[in-house]
Protein backbone atom coordinates (compact mmCIF):
# COMPACT_ATOMS: atom_id res chain seq x y z
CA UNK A 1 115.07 109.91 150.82
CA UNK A 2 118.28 107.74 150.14
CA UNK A 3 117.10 105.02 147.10
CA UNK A 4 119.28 101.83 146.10
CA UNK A 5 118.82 100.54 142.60
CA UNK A 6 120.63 97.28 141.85
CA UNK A 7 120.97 96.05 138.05
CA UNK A 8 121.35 100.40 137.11
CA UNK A 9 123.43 99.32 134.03
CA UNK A 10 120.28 97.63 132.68
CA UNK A 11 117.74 98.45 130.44
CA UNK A 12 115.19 99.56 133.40
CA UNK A 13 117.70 100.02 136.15
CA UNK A 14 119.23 102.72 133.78
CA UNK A 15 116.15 104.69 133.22
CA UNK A 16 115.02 104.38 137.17
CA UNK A 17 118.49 106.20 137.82
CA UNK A 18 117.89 108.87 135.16
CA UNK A 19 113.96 109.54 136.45
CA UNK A 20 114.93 109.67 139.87
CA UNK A 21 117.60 112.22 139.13
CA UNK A 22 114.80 113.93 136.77
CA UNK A 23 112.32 114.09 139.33
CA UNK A 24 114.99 116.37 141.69
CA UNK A 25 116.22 113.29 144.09
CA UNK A 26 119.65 113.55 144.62
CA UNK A 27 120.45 110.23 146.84
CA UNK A 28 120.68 107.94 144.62
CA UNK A 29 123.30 104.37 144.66
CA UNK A 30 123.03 102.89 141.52
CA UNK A 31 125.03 99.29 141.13
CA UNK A 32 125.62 97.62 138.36
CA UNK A 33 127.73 93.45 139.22
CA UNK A 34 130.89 95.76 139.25
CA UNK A 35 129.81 97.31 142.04
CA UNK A 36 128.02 94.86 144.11
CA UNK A 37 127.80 91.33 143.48
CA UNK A 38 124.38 90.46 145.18
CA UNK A 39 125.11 86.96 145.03
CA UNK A 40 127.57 87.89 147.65
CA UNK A 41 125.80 87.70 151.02
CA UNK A 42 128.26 89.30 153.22
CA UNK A 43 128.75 92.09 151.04
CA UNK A 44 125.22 92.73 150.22
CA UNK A 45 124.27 92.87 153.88
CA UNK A 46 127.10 95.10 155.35
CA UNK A 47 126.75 97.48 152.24
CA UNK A 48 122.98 97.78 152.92
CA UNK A 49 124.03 97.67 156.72
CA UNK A 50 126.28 100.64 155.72
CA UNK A 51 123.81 102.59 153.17
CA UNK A 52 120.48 102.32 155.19
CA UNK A 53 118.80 103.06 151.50
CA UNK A 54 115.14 103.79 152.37
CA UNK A 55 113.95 102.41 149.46
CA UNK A 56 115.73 99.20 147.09
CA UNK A 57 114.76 98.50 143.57
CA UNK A 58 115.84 95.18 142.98
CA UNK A 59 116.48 95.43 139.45
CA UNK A 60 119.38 93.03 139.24
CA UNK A 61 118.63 89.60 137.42
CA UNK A 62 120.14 86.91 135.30
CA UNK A 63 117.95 87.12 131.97
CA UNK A 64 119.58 85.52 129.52
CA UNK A 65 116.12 83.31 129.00
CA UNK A 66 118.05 80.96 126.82
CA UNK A 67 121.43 80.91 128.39
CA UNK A 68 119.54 79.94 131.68
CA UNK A 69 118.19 76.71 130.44
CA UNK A 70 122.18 75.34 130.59
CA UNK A 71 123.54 77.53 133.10
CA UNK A 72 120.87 76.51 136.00
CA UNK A 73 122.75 77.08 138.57
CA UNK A 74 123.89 80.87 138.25
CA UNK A 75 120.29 81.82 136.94
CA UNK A 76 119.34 80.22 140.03
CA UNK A 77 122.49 81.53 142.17
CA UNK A 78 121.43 85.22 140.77
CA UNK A 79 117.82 85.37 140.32
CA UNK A 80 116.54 83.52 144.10
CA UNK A 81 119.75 83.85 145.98
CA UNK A 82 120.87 86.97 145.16
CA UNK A 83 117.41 88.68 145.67
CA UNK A 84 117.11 86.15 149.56
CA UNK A 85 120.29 88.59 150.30
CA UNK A 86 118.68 91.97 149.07
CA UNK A 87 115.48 91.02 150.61
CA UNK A 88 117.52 89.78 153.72
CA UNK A 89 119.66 93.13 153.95
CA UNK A 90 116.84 95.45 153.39
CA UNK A 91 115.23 93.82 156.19
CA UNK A 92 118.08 94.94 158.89
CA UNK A 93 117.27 98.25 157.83
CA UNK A 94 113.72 98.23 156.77
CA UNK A 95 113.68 99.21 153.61
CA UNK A 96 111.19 99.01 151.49
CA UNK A 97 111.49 96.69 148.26
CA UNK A 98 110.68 96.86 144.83
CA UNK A 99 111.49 93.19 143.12
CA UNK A 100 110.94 93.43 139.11
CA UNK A 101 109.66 90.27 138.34
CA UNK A 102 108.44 88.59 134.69
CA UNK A 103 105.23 87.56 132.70
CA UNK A 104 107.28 83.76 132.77
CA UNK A 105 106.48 83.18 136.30
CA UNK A 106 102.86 82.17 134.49
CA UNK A 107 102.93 79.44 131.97
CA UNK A 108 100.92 81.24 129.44
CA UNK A 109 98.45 79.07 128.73
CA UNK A 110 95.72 80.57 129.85
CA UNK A 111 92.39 81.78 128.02
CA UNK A 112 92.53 85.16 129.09
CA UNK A 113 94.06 87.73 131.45
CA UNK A 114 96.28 86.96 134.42
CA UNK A 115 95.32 88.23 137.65
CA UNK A 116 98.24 88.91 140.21
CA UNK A 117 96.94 85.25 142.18
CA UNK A 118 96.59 83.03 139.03
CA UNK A 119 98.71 79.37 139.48
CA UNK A 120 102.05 80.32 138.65
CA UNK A 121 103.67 77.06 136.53
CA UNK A 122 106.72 78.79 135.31
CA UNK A 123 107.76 77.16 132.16
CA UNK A 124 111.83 77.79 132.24
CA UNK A 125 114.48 78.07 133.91
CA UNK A 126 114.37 82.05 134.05
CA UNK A 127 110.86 82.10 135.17
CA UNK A 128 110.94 79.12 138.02
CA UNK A 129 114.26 81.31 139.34
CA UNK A 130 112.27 84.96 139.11
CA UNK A 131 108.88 82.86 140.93
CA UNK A 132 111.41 81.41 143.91
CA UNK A 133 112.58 85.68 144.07
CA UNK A 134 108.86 86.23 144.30
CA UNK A 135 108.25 83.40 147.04
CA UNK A 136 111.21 85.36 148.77
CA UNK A 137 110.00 88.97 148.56
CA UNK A 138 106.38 87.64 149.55
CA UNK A 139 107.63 87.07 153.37
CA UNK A 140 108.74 90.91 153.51
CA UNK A 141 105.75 92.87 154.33
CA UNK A 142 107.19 96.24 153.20
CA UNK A 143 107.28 94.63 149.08
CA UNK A 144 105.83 95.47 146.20
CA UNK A 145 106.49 92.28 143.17
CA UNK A 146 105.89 94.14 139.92
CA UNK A 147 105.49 91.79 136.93
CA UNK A 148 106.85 93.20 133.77
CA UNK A 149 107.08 92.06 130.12
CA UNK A 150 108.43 92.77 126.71
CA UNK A 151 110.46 95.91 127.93
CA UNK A 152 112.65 98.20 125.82
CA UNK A 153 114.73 101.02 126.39
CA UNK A 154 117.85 103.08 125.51
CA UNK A 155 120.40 100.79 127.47
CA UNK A 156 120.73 97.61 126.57
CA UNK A 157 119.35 95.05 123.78
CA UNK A 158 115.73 94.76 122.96
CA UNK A 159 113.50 93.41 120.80
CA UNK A 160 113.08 97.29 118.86
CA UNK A 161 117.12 97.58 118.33
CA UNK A 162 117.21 94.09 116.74
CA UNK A 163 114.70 94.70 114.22
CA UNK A 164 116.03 98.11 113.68
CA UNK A 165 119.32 96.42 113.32
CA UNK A 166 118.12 93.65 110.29
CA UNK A 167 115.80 96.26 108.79
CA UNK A 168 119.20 97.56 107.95
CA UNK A 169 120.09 94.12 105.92
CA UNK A 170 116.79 92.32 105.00
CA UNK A 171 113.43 92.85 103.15
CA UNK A 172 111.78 90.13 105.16
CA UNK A 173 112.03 89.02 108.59
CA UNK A 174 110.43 86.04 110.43
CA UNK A 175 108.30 87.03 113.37
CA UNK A 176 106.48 84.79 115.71
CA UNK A 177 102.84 85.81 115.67
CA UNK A 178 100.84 83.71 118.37
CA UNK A 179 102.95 84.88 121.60
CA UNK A 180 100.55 87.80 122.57
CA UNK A 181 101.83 90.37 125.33
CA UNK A 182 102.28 93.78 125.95
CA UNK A 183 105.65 96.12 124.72
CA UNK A 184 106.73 98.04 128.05
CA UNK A 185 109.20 101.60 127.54
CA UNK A 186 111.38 101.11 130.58
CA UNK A 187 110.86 105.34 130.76
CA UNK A 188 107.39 105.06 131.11
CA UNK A 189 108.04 101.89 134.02
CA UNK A 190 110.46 104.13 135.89
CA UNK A 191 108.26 106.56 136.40
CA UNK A 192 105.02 104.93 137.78
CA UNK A 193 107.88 102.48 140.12
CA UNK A 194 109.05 105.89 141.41
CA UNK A 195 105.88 107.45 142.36
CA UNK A 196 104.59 103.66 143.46
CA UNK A 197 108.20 103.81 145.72
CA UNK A 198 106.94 106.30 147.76
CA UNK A 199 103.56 105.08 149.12
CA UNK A 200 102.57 102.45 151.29
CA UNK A 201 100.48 100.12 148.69
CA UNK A 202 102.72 97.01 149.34
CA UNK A 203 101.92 94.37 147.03
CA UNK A 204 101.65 92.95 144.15
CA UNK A 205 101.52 94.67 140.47
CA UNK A 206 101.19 94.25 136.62
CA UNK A 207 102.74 96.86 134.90
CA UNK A 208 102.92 96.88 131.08
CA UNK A 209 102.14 99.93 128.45
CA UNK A 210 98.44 99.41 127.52
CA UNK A 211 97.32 97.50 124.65
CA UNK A 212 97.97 94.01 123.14
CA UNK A 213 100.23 92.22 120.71
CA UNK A 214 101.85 89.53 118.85
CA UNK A 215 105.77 89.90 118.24
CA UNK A 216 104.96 90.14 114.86
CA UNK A 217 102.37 93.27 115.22
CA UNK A 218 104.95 94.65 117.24
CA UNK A 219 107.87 94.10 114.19
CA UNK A 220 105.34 95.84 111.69
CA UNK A 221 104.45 98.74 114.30
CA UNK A 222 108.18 99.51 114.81
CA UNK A 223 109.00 99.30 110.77
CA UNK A 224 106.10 101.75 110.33
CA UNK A 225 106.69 104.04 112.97
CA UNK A 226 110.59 103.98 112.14
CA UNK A 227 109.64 104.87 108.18
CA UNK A 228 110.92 101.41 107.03
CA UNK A 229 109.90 99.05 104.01
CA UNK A 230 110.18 95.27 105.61
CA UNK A 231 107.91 92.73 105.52
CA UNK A 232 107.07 90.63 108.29
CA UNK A 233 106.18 87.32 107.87
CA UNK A 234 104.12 85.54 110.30
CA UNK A 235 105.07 82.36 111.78
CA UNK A 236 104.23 80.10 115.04
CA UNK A 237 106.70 80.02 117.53
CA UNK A 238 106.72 75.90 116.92
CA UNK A 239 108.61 76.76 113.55
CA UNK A 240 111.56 79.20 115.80
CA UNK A 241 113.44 77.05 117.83
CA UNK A 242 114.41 78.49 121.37
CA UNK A 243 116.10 76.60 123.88
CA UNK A 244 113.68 78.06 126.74
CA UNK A 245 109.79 77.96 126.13
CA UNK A 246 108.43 80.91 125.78
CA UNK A 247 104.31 81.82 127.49
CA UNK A 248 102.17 82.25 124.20
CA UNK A 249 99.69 84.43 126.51
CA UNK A 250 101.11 87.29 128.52
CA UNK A 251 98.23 89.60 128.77
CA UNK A 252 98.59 90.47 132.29
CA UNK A 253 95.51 91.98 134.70
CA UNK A 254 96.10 95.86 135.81
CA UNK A 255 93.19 95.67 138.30
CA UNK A 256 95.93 95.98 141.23
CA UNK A 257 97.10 99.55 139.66
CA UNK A 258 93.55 100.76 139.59
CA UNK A 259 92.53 99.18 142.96
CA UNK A 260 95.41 101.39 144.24
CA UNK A 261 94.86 104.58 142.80
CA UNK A 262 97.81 104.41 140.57
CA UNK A 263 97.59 105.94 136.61
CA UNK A 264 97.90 103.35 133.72
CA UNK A 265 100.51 103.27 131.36
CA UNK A 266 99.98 105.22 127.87
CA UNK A 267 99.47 102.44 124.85
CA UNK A 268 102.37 100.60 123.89
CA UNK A 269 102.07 102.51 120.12
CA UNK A 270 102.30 105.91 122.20
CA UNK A 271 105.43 104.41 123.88
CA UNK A 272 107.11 102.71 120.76
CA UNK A 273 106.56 106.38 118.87
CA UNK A 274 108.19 108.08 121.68
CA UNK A 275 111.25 105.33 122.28
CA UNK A 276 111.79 105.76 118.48
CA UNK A 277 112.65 109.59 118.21
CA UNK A 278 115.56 108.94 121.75
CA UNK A 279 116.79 106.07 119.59
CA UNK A 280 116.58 109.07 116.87
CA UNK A 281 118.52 111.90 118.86
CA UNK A 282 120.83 109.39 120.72
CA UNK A 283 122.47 108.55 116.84
């Protein structure tokens, strides 16, 4: 089995690449921009042409949620064109594809938990780009659309690292406290994306380590866990200007997973405890 992982010099990409070679699978292309520039059709068809992967995670993605709100066009360029080309090229060969996708396709307004169907009003300019990938993907029938959120892992920048990084510095931070989600270890991800890979249960998924939080819960789990004496105040995300509006609600539905048979993710705690001792050993 011959898998393709695009965006492998990201935060999930990475880990996909190191669980697949984990798990004893030996066939693996991993390509970071240097290596393929998916925005590229030409390329991205005759290398896919070429590779005949049997299975593509499309990993790749412009996610710079700020940055996107004044550079339109290559969020757009990246995010919708570059996965048409994947999704195109995969197509020629028919392989299956697995398009990482974002709790901001929803506008997070909602009173509750979003289902895999709920109205999607994306609320930026990353989110309307990653819905249009969706839109995309949709018209492939071998697809599965997994929506992610709040992910962290070894490679890469992420939420854990910069509080880490001012614990280092401050005695108080400022943490937004009504945006309400779920923290996702891109090791735990990998795996259930690789065993998911290898069925036929097309469609669409949540995927998120279980439980819920606000950021700032999530800032005074990782000081605790991490042995460090910061407090946290609590603000509303009205009082921490962003360029690119943020959902306040991304508690996303997991009925999907269960429907298919597939194991839930351990509790984000679990995950954070775990992520904390690699950051540990990696020093």
């Amino acid at each position: 089995m011959r898998f393709l992982v695009t965006g492998a010099k990201g935060q999930l990409g990475y880990d996909l690449v190191k669980e697949l070679e984990k798990e004893g699978f030996t066939d693996i292309i991993a390509l970071g921009r240097d290596e393929l520039d998916i925005t590229d059709r030409e390329k991205v068809i005759s290398f896919i042409k070429d590779k005949k992967p049997d299975i593509v995670f499309h990993c790749a993605a412009y996610t710079s949620v700020d940055m996107a709100e004044e550079d339109e066009e290559s969020a757009y360029r990246i995010n919708t064109i570059g996965t048409k080309n994947i999704v195109d090229a995969s197509k020629e060969v028919h392989s299956k594809v697995i398009y990482i996708s974002t709790d901001y396709v929803f506008s997070g307004n909602k009173e509750g938990i979003y289902e895999i169907d709920d109205i999607k009003i994306p609320k930026s300019t990353y989110g309307l780009t990653k819905y249009y990938g969706e839109e995309i993907v949709r018209n492939y029938s071998k697809h599965f659309i997994v929506r992610i959120s709040w992910v962290f892992g070894i490679n890469g920048k992420n939420f854990v690292k910069t509080m880490l990084k001012l614990s280092e510095t401050k005695n108080e931070v400022c943490v937004v406290c009504d945006q309400i989600g779920s923290p996702t270890y891109t090791v735990d991800l990998a795996k259930l994306l690789i065993k998911m890979a290898q069925t036929e249960k097309f469609g669409i998924y949540h995927i998120t380590n279980e439980g819920y939080c606000s950021f700032a819960e999530f800032a005074e789990e990782i000081f605790k866990i991490n042995k460090k004496g910061i407090k946290v105040k609590h603000i509303k995300s009205a009082e921490y200007k962003q360029k690119a509006k943020r959902p306040l609600n991304s508690k996303l539905s997991k009925k999907s997973l269960l429907e298919n048979g597939f194991t839930l993710l351990p509790t984000w705690q679990d995950a954070l405890e775990r992520f904390s001792k690699e950051l540990e050993e990696s020093e």
